[in-house]
Protein backbone atom coordinates (compact mmCIF):
# COMPACT_ATOMS: atom_id res chain seq x y z
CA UNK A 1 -48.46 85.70 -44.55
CA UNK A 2 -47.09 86.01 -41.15
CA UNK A 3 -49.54 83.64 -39.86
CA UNK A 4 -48.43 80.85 -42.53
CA UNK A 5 -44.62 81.09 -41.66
CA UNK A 6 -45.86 80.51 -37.77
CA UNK A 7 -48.15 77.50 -38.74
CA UNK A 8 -45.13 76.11 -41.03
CA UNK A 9 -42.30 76.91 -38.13
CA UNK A 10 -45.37 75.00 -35.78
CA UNK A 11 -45.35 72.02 -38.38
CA UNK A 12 -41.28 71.93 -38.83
CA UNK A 13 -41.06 71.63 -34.72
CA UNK A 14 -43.61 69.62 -34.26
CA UNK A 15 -41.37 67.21 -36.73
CA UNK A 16 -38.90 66.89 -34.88
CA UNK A 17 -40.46 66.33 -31.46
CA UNK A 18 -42.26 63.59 -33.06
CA UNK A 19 -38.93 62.32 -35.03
CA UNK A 20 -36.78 62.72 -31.66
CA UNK A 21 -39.95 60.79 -29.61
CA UNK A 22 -39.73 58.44 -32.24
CA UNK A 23 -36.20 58.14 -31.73
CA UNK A 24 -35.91 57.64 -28.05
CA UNK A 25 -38.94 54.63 -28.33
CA UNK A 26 -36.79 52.92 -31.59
CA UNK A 27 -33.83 53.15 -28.40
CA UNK A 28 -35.82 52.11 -25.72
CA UNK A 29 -37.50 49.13 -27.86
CA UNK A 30 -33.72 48.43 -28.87
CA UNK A 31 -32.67 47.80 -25.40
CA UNK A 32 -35.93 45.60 -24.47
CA UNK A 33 -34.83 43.73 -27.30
CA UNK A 34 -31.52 42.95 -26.16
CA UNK A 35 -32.06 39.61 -24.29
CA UNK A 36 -29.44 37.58 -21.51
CA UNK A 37 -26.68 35.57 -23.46
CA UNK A 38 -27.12 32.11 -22.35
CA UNK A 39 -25.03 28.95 -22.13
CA UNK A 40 -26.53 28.04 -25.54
CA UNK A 41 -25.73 31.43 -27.36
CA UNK A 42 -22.22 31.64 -25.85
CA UNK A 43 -21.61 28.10 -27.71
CA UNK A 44 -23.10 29.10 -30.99
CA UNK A 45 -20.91 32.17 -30.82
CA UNK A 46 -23.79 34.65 -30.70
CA UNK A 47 -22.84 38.22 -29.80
CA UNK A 48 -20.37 40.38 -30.46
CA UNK A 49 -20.85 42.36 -26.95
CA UNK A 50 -17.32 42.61 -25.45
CA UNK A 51 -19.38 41.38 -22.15
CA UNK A 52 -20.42 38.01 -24.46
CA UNK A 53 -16.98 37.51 -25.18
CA UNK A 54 -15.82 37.32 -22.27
CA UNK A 55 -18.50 35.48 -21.02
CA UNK A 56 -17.40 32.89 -23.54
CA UNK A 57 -14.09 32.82 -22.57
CA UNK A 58 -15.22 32.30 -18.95
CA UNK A 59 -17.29 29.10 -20.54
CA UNK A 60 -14.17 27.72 -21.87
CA UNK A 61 -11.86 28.03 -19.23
CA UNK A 62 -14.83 26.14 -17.21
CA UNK A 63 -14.40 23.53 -20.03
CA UNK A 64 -11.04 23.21 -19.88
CA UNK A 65 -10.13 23.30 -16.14
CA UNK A 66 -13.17 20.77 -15.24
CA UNK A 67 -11.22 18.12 -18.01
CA UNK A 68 -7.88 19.04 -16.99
CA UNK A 69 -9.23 18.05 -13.29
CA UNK A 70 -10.67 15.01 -14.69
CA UNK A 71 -7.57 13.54 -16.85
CA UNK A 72 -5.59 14.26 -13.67
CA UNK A 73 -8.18 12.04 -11.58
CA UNK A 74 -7.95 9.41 -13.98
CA UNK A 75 -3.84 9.42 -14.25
CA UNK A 76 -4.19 8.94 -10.38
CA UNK A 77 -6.64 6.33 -10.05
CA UNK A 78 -4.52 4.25 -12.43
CA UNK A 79 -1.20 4.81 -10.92
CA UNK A 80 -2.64 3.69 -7.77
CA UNK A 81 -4.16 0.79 -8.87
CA UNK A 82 -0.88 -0.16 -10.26
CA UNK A 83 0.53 0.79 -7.25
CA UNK A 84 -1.10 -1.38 -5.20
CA UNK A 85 -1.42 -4.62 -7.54
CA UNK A 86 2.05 -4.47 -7.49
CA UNK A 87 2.49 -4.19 -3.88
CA UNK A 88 1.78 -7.53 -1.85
CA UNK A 89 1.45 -8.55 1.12
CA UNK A 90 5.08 -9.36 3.09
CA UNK A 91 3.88 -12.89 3.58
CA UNK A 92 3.63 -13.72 -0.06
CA UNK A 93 7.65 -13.35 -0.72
CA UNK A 94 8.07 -16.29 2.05
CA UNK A 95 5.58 -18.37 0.87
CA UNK A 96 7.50 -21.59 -0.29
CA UNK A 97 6.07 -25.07 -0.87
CA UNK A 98 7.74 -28.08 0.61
CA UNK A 99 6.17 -31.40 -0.30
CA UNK A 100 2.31 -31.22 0.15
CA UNK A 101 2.80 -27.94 2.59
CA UNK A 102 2.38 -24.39 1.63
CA UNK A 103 4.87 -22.53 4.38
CA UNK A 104 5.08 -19.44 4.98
CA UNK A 105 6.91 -17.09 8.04
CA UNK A 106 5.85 -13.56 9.29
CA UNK A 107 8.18 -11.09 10.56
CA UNK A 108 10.21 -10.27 13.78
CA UNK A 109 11.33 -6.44 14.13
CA UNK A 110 13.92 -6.13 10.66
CA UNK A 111 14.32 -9.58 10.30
CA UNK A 112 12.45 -11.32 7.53
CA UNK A 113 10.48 -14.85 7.56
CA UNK A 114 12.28 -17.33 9.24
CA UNK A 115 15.83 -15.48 9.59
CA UNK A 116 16.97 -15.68 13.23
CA UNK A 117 19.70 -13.75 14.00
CA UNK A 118 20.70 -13.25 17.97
CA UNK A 119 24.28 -11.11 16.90
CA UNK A 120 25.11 -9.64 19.27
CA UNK A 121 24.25 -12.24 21.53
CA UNK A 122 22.64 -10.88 24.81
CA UNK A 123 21.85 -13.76 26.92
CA UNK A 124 18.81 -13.59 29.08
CA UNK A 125 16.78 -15.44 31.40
CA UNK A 126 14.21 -18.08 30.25
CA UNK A 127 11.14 -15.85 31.54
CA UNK A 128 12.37 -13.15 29.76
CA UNK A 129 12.92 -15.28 26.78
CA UNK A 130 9.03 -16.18 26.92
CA UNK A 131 8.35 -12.42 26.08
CA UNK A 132 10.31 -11.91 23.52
CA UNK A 133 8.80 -11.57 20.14
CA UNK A 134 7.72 -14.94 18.33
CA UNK A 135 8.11 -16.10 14.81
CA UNK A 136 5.03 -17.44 13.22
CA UNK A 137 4.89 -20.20 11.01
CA UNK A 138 2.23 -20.54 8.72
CA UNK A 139 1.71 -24.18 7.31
CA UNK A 140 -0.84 -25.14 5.16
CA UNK A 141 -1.56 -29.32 4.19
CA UNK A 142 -2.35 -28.33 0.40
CA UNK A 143 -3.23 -32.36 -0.21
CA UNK A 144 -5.76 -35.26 0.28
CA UNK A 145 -4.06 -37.07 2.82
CA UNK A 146 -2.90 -36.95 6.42
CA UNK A 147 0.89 -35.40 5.74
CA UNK A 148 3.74 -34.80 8.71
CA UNK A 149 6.29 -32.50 9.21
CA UNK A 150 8.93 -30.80 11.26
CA UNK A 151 9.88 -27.35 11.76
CA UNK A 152 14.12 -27.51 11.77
CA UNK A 153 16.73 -24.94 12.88
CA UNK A 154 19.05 -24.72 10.42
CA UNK A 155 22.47 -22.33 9.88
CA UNK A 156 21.95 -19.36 7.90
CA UNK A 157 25.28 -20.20 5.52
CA UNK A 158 24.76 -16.84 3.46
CA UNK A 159 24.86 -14.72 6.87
CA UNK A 160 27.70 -16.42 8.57
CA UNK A 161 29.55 -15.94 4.82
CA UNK A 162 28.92 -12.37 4.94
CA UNK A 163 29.55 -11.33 8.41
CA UNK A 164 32.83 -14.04 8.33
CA UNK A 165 32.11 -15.48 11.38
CA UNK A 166 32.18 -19.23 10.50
CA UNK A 167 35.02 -19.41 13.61
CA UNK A 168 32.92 -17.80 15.73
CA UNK A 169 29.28 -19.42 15.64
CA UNK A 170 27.69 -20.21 18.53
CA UNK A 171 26.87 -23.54 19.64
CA UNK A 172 22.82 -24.70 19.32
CA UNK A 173 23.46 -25.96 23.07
CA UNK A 174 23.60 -22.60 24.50
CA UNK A 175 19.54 -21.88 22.83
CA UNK A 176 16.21 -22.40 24.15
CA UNK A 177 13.59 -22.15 22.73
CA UNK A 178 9.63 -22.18 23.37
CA UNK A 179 7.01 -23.58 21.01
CA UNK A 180 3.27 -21.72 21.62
CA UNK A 181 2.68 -21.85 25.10
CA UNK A 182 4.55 -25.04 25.92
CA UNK A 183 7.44 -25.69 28.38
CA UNK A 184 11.19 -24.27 27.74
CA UNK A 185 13.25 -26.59 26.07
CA UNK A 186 17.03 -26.01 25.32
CA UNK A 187 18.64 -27.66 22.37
CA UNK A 188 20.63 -30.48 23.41
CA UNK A 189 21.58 -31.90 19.99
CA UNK A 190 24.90 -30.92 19.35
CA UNK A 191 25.78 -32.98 16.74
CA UNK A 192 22.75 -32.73 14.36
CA UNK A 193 23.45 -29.25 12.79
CA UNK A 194 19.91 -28.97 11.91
CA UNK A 195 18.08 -29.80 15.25
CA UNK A 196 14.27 -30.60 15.18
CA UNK A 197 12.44 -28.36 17.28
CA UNK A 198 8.94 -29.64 16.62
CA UNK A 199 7.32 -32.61 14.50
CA UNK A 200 3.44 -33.17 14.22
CA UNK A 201 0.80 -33.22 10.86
CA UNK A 202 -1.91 -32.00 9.36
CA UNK A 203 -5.02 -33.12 7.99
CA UNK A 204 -6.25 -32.64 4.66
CA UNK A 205 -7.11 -28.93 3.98
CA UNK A 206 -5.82 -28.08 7.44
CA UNK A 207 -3.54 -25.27 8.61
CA UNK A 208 -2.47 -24.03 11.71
CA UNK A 209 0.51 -21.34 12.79
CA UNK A 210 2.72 -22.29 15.02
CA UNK A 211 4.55 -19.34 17.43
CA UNK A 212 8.41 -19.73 17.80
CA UNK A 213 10.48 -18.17 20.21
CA UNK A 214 14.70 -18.75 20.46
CA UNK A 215 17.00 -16.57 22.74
CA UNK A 216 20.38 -17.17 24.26
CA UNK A 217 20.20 -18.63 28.01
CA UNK A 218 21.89 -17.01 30.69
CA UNK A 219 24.08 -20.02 31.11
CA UNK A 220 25.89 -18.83 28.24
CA UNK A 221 29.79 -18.36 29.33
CA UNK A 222 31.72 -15.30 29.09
CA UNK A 223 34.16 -16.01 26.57
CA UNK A 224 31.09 -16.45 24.34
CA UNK A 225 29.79 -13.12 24.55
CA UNK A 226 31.59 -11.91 21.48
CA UNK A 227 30.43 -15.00 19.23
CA UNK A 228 27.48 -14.63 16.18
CA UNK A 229 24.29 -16.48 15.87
CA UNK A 230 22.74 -17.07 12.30
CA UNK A 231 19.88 -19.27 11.87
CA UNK A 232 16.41 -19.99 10.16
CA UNK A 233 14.03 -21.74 10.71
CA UNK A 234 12.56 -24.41 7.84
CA UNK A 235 9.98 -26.46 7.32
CA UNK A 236 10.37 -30.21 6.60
CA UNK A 237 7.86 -32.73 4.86
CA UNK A 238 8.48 -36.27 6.49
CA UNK A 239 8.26 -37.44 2.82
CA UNK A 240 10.97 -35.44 1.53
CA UNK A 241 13.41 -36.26 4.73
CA UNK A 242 12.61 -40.32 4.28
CA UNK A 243 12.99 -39.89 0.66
C-alpha cells in the first residue's frame, strides 16, 4: 500500500515537471515565433505591441515631414520662378523704338538711361572729364535698309519742373563732351536747344553702342556755380527729323 501511494506521488510529480517543461518550450517557441515588424506590417496595422505602435507612429511622422518638406520645395521653386520672370533686366525699361532703331541706354551711378544730371555743377578739367563714367547707347537698325541717325542732347523739362530751376539752367556752352575715344568737343550751339552731338548709320541688322561722356568745363564762371543742369540724351532717326 505504501509502495502504491509513492509510485502515484512519483506519477503526480512527474506531471508536473513534464507540464511545467512543456510550459517553458510552448514560451520559448512563443518568443521564436514573434518575428521583426517591418515597413510592410507597420502599414497594414499589424501588431498591437506598444513597441509596433510606436514604430508606426515613427513611420508616419517620416510620411508627413518628408511631404511637408516637399510642398515647401515646390511653393519655393514657384515663387522664384515668378520672381524672376517678373524681374528684367534694367535695359529693357529704356528700350524705346524710334523709326527703324531699337534704342536703348545703360546706367550711370543713380541715374537711369539717358538722364544726365550735373546738379550740383562741379566743373572740372577736360582730362578729368575723360574718366568720368560714360553713358552707353545701345542702337540697333531693326530694318532692311541703310538708316541714319543722331544722338541729341535735349532738356530734361520734367526735372527742371520739379527742382524749379527753369531761371537757373545752365547754358549747353559751358559742356563738353567726348564721344568713344574721340577728341573733346564743347557744345557751341547755343541757340539749338537740342544740340547734335553725333550723326552716323547703320546697316541692315547692325548695332553698335556708342560711349557718352558730358561734364562741366573748368571755364565755367563763378556766378554759375549755383545753377542746375538737366538733360538726356535721345536718339533721332533722320527720317523722323526730315519728316
Amino acid at each position: 500500500m505504501k509502495e502504491k501511494k509513492v509510485k502515484n506521488v512519483k506519477k503526480a510529480t512527474n506531471g508536473k515537471v513534464r507540464a511545467l517543461l512543456e510550459e517553458r518550450k510552448k514560451r520559448a517557441k512563443k518568443k521564436k515565433e514573434v518575428k521583426k515588424l517591418k515597413i510592410s506590417d507597420i502599414k497594414r496595422g499589424e501588431g498591437a505591441e506598444v513597441s509596433h505602435l510606436l514604430a508606426r507612429i515613427k513611420a508616419r511622422e517620416v510620411e508627413l515631414t518628408f511631404c511637408c518638406v516637399a510642398i515647401c520645395l515646390v511653393v519655393i521653386c514657384v515663387s522664384l520662378y515668378f520672381v524672376f520672370s517678373a524681374v528684367r533686366d534694367p535695359k529693357d525699361y529704356n528700350t524705346m523704338t524710334v523709326g527703324d532703331f531699337s534704342v536703348s541706354f545703360n546706367t550711370v551711378g543713380e541715374s537711369l538711361g539717358n538722364i544726365i544730371n550735373l546738379t550740383p555743377l562741379s566743373p572740372i578739367s577736360d582730362a578729368q572729364g575723360q574718366e568720368t563714367a560714360s553713358y552707353g547707347v545701345h542702337i540697333e537698325n531693326s530694318s532692311e535698309e541703310r538708316q541714319a541717325f543722331q544722338i541729341v542732347l535735349e532738356s530734361d523739362s520734367s526735372m527742371i519742373e520739379e527742382d524749379g530751376c527753369g531761371d537757373r539752367q545752365l547754358d549747353n556752352q559751358y559742356l563738353h563732351y567726348q564721344i568713344e575715344d574721340s577728341n573733346v568737343l564743347p557744345i557751341v550751339n547755343t541757340t539749338d536747344s537740342s544740340p547734335v552731338l553725333f550723326s552716323s548709320y547703320l546697316e541692315p541688322g547692325e548695332k553698335k553702342t556708342y560711349q557718352i561722356r558730358i561734364w562741366v568745363a573748368d571755364t565755367l564762371p563763378v556766378e554759375y556755380l549755383d545753377y542746375h543742369y538737366h538733360g538726356k540724351l535721345v536718339v533721332q532717326s533722320e527720317k523722323t527729323v526730315n519728316n
